[in-house]
Each structure stands twice: as C-alpha cells, then as structure tokens.
C-alpha atoms as a PDB file:
ATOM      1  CA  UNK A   1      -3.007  -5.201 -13.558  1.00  0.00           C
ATOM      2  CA  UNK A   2       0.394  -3.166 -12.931  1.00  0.00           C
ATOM      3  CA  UNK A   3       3.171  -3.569 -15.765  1.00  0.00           C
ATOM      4  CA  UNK A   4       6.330  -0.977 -14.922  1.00  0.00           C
ATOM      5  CA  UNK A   5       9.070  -1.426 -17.299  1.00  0.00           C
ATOM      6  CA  UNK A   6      12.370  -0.084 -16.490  1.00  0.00           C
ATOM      7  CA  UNK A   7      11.414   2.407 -14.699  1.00  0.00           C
ATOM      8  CA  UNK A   8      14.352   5.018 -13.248  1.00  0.00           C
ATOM      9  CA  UNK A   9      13.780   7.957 -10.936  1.00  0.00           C
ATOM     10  CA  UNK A  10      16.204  10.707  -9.530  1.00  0.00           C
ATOM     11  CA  UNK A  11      16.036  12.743  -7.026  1.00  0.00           C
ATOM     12  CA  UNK A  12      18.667  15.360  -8.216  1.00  0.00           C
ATOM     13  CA  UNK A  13      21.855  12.864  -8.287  1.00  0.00           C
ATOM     14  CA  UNK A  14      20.378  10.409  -6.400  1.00  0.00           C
ATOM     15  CA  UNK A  15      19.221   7.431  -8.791  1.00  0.00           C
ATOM     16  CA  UNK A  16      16.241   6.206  -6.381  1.00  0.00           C
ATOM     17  CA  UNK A  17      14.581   3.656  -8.688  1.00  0.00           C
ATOM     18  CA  UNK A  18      17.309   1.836 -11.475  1.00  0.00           C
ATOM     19  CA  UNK A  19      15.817   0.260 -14.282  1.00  0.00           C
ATOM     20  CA  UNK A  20      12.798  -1.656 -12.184  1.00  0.00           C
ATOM     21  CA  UNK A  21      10.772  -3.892 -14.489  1.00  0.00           C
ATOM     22  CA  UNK A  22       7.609  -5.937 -12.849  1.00  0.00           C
ATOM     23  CA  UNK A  23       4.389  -7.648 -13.575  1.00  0.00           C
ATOM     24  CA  UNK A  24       1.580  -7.777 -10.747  1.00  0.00           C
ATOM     25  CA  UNK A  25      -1.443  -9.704 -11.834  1.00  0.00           C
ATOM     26  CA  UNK A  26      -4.766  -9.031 -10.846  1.00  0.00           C
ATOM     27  CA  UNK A  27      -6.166 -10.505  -7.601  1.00  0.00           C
ATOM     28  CA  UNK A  28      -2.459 -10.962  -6.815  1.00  0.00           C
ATOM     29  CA  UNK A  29      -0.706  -9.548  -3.228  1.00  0.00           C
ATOM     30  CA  UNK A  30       2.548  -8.064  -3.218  1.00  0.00           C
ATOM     31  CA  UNK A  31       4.501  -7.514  -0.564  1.00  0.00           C
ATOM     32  CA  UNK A  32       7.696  -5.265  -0.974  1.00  0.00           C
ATOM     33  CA  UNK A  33      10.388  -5.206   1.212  1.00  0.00           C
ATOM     34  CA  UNK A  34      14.245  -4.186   1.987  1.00  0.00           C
ATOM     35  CA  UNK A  35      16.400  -1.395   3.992  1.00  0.00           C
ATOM     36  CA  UNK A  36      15.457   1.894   4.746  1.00  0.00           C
ATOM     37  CA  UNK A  37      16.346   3.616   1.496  1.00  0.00           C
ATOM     38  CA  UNK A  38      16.216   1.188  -0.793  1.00  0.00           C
ATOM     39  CA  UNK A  39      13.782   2.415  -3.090  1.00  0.00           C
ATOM     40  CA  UNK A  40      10.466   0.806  -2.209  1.00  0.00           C
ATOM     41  CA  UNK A  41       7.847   3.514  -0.880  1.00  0.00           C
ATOM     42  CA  UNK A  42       9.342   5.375  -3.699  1.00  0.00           C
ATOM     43  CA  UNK A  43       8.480   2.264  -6.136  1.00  0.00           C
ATOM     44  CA  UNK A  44       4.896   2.446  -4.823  1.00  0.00           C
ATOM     45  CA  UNK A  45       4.406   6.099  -4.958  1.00  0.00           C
ATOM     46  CA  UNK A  46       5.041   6.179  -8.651  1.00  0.00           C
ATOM     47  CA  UNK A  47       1.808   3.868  -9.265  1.00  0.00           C
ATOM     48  CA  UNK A  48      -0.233   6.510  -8.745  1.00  0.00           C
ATOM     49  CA  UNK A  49       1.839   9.395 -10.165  1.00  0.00           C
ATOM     50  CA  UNK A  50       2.375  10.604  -6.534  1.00  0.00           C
ATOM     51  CA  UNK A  51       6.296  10.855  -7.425  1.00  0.00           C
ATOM     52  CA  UNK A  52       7.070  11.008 -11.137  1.00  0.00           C
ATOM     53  CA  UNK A  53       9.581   8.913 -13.118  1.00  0.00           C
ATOM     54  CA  UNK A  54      12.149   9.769 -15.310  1.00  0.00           C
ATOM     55  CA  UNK A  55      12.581   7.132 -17.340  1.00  0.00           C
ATOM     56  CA  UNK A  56      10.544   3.978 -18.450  1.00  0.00           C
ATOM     57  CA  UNK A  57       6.715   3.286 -18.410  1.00  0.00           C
ATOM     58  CA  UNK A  58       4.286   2.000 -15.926  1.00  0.00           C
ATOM     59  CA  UNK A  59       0.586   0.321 -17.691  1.00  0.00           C
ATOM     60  CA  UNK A  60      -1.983  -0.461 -15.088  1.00  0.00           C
ATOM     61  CA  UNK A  61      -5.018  -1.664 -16.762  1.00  0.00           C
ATOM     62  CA  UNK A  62      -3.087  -1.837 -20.064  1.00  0.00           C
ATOM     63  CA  UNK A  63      -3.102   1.845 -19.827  1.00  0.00           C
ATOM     64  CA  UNK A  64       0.200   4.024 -19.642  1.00  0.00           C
ATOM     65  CA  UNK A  65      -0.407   5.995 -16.405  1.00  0.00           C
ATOM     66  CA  UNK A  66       2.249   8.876 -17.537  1.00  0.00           C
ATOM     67  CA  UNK A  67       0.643   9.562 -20.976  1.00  0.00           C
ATOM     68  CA  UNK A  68       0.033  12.819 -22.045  1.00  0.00           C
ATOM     69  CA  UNK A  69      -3.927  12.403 -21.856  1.00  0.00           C
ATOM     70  CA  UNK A  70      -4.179  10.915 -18.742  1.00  0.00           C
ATOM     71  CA  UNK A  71      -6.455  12.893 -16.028  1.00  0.00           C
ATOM     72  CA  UNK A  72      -4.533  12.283 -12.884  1.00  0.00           C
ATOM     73  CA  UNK A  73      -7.384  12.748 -10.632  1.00  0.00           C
ATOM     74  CA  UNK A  74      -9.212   9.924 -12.422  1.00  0.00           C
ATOM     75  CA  UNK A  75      -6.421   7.751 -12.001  1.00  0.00           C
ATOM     76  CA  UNK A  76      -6.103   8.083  -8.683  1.00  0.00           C
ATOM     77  CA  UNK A  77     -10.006   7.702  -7.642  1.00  0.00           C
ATOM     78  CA  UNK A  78      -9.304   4.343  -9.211  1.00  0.00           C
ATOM     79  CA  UNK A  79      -6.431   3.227  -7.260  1.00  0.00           C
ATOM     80  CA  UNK A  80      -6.754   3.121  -3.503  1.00  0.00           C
ATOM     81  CA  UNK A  81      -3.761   4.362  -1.534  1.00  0.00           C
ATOM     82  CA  UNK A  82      -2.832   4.061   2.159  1.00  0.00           C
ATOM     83  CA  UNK A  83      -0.249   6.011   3.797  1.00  0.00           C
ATOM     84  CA  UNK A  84       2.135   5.884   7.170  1.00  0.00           C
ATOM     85  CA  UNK A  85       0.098   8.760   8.293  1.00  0.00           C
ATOM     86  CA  UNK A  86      -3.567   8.090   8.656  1.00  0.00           C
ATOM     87  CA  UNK A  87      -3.985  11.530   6.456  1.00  0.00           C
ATOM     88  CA  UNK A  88      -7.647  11.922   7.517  1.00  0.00           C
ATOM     89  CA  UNK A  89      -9.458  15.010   7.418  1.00  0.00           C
ATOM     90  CA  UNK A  90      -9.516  16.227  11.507  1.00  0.00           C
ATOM     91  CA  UNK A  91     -12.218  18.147  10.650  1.00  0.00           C
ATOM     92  CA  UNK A  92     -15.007  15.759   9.413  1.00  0.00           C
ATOM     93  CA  UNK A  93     -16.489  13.265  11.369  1.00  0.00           C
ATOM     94  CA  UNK A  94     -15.013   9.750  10.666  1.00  0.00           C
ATOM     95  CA  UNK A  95     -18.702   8.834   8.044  1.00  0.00           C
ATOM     96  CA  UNK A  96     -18.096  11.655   6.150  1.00  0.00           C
ATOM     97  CA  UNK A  97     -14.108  10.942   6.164  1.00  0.00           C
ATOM     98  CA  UNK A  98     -15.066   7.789   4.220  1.00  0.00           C
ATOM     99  CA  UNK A  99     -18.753   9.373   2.638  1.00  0.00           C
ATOM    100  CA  UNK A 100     -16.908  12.896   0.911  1.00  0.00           C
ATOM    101  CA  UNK A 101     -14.844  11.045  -2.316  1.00  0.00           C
ATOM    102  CA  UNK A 102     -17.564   8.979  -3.640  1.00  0.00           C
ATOM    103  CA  UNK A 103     -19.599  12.206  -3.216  1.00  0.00           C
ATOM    104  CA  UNK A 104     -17.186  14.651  -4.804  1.00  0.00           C
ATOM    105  CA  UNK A 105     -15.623  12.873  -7.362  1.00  0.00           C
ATOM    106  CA  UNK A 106     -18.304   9.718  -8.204  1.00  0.00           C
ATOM    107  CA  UNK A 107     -21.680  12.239  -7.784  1.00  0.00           C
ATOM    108  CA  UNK A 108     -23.122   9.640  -5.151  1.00  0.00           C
ATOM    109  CA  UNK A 109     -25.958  11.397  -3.079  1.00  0.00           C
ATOM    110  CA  UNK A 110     -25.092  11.836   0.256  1.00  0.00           C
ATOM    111  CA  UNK A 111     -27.588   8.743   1.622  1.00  0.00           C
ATOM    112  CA  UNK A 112     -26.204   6.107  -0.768  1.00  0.00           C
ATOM    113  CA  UNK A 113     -22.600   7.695   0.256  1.00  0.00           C
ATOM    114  CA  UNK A 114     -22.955   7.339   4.069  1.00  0.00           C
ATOM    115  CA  UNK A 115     -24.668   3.730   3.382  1.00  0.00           C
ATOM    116  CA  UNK A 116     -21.452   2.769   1.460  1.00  0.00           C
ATOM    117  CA  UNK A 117     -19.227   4.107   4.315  1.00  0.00           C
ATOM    118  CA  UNK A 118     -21.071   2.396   6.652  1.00  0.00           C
ATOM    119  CA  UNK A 119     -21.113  -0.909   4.916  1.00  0.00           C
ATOM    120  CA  UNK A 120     -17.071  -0.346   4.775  1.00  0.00           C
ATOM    121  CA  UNK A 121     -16.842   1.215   8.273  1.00  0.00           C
ATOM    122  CA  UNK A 122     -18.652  -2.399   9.345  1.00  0.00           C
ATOM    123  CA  UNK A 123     -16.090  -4.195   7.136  1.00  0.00           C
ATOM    124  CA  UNK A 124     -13.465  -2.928   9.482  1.00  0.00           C
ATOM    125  CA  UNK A 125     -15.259  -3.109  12.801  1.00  0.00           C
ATOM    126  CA  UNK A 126     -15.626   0.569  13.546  1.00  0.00           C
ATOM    127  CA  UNK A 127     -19.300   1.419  12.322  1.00  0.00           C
ATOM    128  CA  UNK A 128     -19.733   2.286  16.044  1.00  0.00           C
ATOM    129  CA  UNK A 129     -17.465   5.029  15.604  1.00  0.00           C
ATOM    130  CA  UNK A 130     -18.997   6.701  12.449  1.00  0.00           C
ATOM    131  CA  UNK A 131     -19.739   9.437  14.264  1.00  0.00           C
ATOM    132  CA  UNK A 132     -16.557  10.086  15.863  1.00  0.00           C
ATOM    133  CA  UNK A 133     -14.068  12.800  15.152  1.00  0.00           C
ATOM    134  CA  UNK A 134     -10.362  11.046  14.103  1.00  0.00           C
ATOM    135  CA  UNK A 135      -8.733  12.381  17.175  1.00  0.00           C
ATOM    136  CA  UNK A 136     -11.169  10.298  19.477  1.00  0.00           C
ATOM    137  CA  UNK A 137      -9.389   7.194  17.292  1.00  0.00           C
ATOM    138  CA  UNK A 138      -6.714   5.069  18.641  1.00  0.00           C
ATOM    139  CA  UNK A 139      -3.910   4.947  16.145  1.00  0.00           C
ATOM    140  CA  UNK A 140      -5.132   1.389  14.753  1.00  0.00           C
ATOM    141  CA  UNK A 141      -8.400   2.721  14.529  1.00  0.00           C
ATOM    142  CA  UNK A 142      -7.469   5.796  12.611  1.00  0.00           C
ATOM    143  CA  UNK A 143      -5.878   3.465   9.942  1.00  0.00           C
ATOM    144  CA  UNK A 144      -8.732   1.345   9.827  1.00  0.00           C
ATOM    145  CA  UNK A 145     -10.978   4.279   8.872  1.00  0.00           C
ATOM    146  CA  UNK A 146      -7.897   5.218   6.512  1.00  0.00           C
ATOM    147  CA  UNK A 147      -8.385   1.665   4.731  1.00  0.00           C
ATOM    148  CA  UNK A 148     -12.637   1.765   4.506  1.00  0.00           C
ATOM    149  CA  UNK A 149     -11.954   5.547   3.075  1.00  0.00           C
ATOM    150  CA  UNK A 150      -9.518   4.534   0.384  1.00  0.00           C
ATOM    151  CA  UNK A 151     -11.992   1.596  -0.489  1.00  0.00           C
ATOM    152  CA  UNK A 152     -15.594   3.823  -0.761  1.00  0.00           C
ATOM    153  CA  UNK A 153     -14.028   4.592  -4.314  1.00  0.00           C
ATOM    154  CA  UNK A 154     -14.592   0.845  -4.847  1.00  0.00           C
ATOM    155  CA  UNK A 155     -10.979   0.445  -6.403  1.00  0.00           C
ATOM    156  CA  UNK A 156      -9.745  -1.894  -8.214  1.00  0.00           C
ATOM    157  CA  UNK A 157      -6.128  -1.729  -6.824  1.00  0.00           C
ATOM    158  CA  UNK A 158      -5.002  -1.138  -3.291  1.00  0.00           C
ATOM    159  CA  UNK A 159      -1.671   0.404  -2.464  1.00  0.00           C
ATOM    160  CA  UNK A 160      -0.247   0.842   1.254  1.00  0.00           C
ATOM    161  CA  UNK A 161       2.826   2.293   2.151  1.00  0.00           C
ATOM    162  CA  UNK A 162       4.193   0.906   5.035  1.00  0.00           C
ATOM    163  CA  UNK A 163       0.453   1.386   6.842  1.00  0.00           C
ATOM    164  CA  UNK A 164       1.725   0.080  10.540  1.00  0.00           C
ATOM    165  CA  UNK A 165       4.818   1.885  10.894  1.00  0.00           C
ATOM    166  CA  UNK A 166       3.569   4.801  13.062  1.00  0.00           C
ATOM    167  CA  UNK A 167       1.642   2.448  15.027  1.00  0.00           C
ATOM    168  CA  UNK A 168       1.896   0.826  18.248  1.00  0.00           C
ATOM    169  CA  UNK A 169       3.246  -2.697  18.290  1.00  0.00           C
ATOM    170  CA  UNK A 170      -0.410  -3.741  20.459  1.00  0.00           C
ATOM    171  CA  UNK A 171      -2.307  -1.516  17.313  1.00  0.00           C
ATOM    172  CA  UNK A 172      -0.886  -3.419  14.381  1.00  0.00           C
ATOM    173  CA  UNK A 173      -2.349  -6.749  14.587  1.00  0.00           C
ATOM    174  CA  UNK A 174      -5.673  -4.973  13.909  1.00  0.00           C
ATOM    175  CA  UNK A 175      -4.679  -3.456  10.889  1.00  0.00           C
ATOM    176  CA  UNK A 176      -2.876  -6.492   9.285  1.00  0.00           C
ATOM    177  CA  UNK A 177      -6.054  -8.223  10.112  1.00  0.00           C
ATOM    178  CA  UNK A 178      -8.296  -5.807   7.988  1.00  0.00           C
ATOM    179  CA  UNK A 179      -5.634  -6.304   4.962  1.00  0.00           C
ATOM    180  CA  UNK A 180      -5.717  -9.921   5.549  1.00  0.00           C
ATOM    181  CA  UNK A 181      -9.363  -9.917   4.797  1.00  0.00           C
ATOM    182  CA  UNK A 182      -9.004  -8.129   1.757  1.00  0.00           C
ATOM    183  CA  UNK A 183      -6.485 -10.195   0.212  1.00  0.00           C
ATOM    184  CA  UNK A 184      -8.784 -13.480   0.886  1.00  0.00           C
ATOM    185  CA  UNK A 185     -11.629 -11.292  -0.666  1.00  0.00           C
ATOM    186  CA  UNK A 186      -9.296 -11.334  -3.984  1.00  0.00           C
ATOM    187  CA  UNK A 187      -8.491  -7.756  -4.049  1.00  0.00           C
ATOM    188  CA  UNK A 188      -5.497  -6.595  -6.020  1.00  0.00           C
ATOM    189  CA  UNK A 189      -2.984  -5.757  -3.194  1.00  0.00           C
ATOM    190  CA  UNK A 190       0.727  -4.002  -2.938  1.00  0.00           C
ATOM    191  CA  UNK A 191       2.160  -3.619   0.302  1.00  0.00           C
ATOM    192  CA  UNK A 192       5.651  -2.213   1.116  1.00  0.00           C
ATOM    193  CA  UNK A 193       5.783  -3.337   4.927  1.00  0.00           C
ATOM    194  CA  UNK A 194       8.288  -3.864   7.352  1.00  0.00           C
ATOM    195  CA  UNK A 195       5.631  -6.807   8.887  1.00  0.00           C
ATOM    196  CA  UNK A 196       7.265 -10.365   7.752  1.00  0.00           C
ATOM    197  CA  UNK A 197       4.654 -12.233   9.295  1.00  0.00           C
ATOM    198  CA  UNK A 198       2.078 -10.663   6.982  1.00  0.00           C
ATOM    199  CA  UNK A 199       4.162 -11.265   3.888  1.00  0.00           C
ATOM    200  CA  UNK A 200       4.597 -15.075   4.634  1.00  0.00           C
ATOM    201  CA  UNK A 201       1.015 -15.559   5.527  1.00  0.00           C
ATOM    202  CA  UNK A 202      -0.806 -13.081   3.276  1.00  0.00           C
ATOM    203  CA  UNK A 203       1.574 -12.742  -0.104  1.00  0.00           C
ATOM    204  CA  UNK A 204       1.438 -14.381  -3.139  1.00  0.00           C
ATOM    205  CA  UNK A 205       5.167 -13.067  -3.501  1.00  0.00           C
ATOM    206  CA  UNK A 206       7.603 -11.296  -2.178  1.00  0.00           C
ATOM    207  CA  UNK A 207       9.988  -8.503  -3.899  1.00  0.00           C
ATOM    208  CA  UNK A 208      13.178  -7.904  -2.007  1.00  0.00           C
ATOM    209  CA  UNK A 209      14.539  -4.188  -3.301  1.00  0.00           C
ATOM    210  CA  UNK A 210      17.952  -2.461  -2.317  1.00  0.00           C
ATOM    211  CA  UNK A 211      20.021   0.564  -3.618  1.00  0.00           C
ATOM    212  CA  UNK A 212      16.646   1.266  -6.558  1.00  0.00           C
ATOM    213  CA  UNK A 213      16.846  -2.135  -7.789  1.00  0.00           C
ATOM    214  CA  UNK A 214      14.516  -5.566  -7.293  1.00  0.00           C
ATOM    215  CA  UNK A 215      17.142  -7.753  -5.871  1.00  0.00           C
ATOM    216  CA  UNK A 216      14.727 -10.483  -5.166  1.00  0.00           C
ATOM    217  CA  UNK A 217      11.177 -12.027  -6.355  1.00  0.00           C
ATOM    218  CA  UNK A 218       9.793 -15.115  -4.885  1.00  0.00           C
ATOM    219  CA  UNK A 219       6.721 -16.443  -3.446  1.00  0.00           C
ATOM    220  CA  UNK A 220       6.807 -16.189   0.565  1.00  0.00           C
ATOM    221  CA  UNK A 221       8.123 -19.771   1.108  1.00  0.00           C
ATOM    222  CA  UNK A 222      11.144 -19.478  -1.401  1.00  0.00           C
ATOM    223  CA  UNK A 223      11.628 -15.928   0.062  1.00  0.00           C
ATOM    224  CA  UNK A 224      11.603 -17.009   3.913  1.00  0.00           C
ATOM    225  CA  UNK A 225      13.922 -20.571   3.550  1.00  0.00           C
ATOM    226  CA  UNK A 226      15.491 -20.557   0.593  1.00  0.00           C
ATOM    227  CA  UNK A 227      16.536 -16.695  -0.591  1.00  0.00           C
ATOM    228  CA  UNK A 228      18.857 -16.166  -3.449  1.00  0.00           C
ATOM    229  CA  UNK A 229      20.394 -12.806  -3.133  1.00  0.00           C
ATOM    230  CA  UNK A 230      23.424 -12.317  -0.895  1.00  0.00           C
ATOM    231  CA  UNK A 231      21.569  -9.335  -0.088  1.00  0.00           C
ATOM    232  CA  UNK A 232      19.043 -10.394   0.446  1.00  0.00           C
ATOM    233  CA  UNK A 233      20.224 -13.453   2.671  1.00  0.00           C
ATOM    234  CA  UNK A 234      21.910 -10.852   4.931  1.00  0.00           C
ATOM    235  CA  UNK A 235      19.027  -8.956   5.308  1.00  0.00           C
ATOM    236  CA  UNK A 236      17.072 -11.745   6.743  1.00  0.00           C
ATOM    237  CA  UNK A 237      19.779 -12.991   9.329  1.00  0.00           C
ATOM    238  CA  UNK A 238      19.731  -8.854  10.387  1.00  0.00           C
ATOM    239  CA  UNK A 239      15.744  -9.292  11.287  1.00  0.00           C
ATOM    240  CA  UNK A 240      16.221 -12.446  12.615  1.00  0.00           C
ATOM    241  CA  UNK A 241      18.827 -11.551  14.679  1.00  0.00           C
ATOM    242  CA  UNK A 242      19.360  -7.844  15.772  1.00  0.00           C
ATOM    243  CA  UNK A 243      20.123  -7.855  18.881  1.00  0.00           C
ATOM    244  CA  UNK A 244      23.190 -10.579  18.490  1.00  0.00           C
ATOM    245  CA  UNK A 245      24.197  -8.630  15.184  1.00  0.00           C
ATOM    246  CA  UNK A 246      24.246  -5.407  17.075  1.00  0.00           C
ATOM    247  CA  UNK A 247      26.455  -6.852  19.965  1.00  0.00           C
END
C-alpha cells in the first residue's frame, strides 16, 4: 500500500526527515511513535503531499504520489486524513460535515450522500447528533465526526495525526475505540500517537522515529519487552517512569 524510499525533508537547515525508507502493507496498522520533534507527524504529512519532500520517493498504490501528473486533489479524496484539530466546518451542521466531499468531489446526490453519512455517523455512535452544529460536540465527539467525515470518501488508507492529543484524558477512550474498530474491520491504518496502550493492543507494528530517522520497527510485543535501540529503550523507561525521572 505505502512504499517511501529514502525520503529527506528540510525545513530551511533543519533536516526533518533523513533518508526514511518503509513498507506498509495493505490491511496493515501502523503505529508511529517517538519525542516531540522527531520527525513523525512530519513523516505522515508527506503521504498525502500535505508537506513536500526533498529528496526520495513515496508509491502508494504502486503509484509515485510526487510525479509530475499526479492531481493532488484526487490523491487526497483517496486517502483519509485525521488531524489534532477536529478541522470541521463550524458552519455546517455535523450530516453535511460528513455529506459535502462525497458530494463535491465524488458527484453523489445529496440523498445517497446524507445516507452514507449517516451509515458512518452510526458507525461511530453519533447519528443522534447529525443534526448538530460542531460546537454543540464534546471534544471526543467532534473527532468522532472528524473520523466518519474522512471515511464518506470510502478510502482506502487512513492517516491520523496524533487524533487524541487535544483531547481530554475522559474523551480519548472513545476515540481509540472508533479506530480500534476500524483496524479489526481490516482497514489500512497509520497512526502517529502518543497512546501506547493503543499501539500494543491495536498495531501490527510499531516504528520508533527520533532526530528524522526510523530508529526502531517491531511488532508491539518486541517493541514493548524486548526494544533494540538505546533510544529507543530510554524512551520507554521516560513513559514508564516520569515522575521518578523528573525527580
């Protein structure tokens, strides 16, 4: 599904990804992970050509997504991306949040649109809200509806970027429920997440980044008790124990 092949990006003199090479197979669920800064929403960002790359390639569907004929928009109705920020529209009602893209940009009529958002609005446990305006959501809810939207373009490839971070702790169990049920379903995932209770029960395996580069790749259970990289080793015993490190 996703072949990047080292793959470098700069910001000015900052090298923010060094030579990352990876595979991600279809129906497979990623979880990325490291320190602040160490490259990963950055990694994921380039997947849909929301940052570009200097250097390298990156083939999703065997297709090199920074080619000189690719339509951008097309791409990106294709792969489904979820941000920190809930990024829905305050001024549409949560239905036609989710109803607007498969209108717009598949040429759905507006009945088979709302039945689709509805169907995914269901999926999530907020078709009682359809109606709703986003600033009636709760937080959780807000990135629910974030998660049925991205998915009403029927994608083949999810993508969230750290999607519980601006959450309450009580709001992100409902949200890391949601993508639980979509990696069962055998939807291609990649998560960059801070949650490491998702990545051990959810992933299929685990990339550890710092400083632009993949340190790290293992499934969960390699990842969790057995980790290779001094890096990351230390920073495992950091999560585990902050409050003892920091004293």
């Amino acid at each position: 599904m996703i072949e990047l092949h080292d793959v470098n990006k700069w910001y000015g003199s900052y090298h923010a990804l060094v030579d990352v090479t990876e595979t991600i197979e279809k129906g497979e669920v990623v979880v990325v992970c490291g320190p602040s800064g160490s490259g990963k929403s950055t990694m994921i960002r380039t997947l849909n050509r929301l940052e570009p790359i200097q250097g390298g390639r990156i083939l999703i569907d065997g297709h090199h997504i920074y080619g000189p004929d690719v339509n951008v928009n097309t791409l990106r109705s294709r792969i489904g991306f979820v941000f920190q920020q809930f990024n829905l529209f305050p001024h549409l009602s949560v239905l036609d949040n989710c109803a607007l893209a498969p209108i717009q940009l598949r040429g759905l009529s507006r009945p088979q649109a709302e039945q689709r958002a509805l169907a995914l609005l269901d999926r999530v446990g907020l078709a009682h809200k359809a109606h709703a305006w986003p600033s009636e959501l709760s937080g959780g809810q807000q990135q629910r509806v974030a998660i049925a939207r991205a998915l009403a373009m029927e994608p083949p490839l999810m993508l969230f970027d750290e999607p519980t971070s601006a959450l309450d702790p009580e709001m992100v169990g409902e949200v890391l429920l949601v993508m639980r049920d979509l990696a069962r379903d055998g939807m291609t995932m990649v998560c960059v997440t801070h949650e490491m209770g998702f990545a051990r029960e959810v992933a299929d395996r685990v990339l550890f980044m710092d400083e632009g580069r993949v340190l790290e790749r293992a499934t969960p259970g390699e990842f969790f008790t057995r980790p290779q990289h001094p890096r990351a080793q230390q920073f495992l015993s950091d999560i585990r124990t902050p409050f003892a490190r920091a004293a």
